[in-house]
Protein backbone atom coordinates (compact mmCIF):
# COMPACT_ATOMS: atom_id res chain seq x y z
CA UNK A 1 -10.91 -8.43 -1.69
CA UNK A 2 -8.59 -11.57 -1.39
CA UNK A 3 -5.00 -11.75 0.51
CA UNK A 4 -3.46 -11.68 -3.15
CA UNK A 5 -4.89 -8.66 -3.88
CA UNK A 6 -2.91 -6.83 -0.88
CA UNK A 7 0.86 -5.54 -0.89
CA UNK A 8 2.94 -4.51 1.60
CA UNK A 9 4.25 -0.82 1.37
CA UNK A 10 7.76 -1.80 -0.15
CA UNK A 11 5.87 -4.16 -2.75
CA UNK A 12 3.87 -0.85 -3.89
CA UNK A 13 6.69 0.74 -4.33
CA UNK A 14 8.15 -1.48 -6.16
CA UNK A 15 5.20 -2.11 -8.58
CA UNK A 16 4.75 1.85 -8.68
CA UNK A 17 8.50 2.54 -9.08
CA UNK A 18 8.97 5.18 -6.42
CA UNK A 19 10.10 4.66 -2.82
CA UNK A 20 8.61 3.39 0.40
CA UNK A 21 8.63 7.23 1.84
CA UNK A 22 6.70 8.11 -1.01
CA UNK A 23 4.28 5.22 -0.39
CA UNK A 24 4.07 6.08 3.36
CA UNK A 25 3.33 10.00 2.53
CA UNK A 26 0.76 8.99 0.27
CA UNK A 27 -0.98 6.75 2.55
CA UNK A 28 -0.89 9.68 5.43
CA UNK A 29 -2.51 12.22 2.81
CA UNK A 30 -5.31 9.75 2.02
CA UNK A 31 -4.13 9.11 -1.81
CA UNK A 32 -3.77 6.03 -1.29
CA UNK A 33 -6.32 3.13 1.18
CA UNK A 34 -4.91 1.04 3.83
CA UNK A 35 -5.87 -2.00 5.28
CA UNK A 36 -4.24 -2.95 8.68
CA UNK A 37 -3.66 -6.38 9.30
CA UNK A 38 -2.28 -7.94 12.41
CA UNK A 39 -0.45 -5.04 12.57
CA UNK A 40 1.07 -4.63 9.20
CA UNK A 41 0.16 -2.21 6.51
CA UNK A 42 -1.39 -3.49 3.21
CA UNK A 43 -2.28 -2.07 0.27
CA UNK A 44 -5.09 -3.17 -2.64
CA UNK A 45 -3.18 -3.58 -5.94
CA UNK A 46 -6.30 -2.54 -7.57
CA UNK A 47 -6.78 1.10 -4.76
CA UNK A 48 -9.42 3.36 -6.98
């Protein structure tokens, strides 16, 4: 996985058209795979 492959939270929800608190409820019910990263939250554009 490369570092352009990642988002941030607010860039996925963005590029999935809802909001962030839908992105972070996702992420805490496991739909959606995250990578931590010096802290931040990331997110594969490509998450199966």
């Amino acid at each position: 996985m490369l570092v352009g492959d990642l988002v941030t939270t607010k860039e996925a929800a963005e590029l999935l058209r809802v909001s962030p608190w839908t992105v972070s409820a996702w992420l805490s019910q496991g739909k959606l795979r995250r990578v931590k990263a010096g802290g931040r939250t990331l997110i594969a554009k490509a998450d199966p």
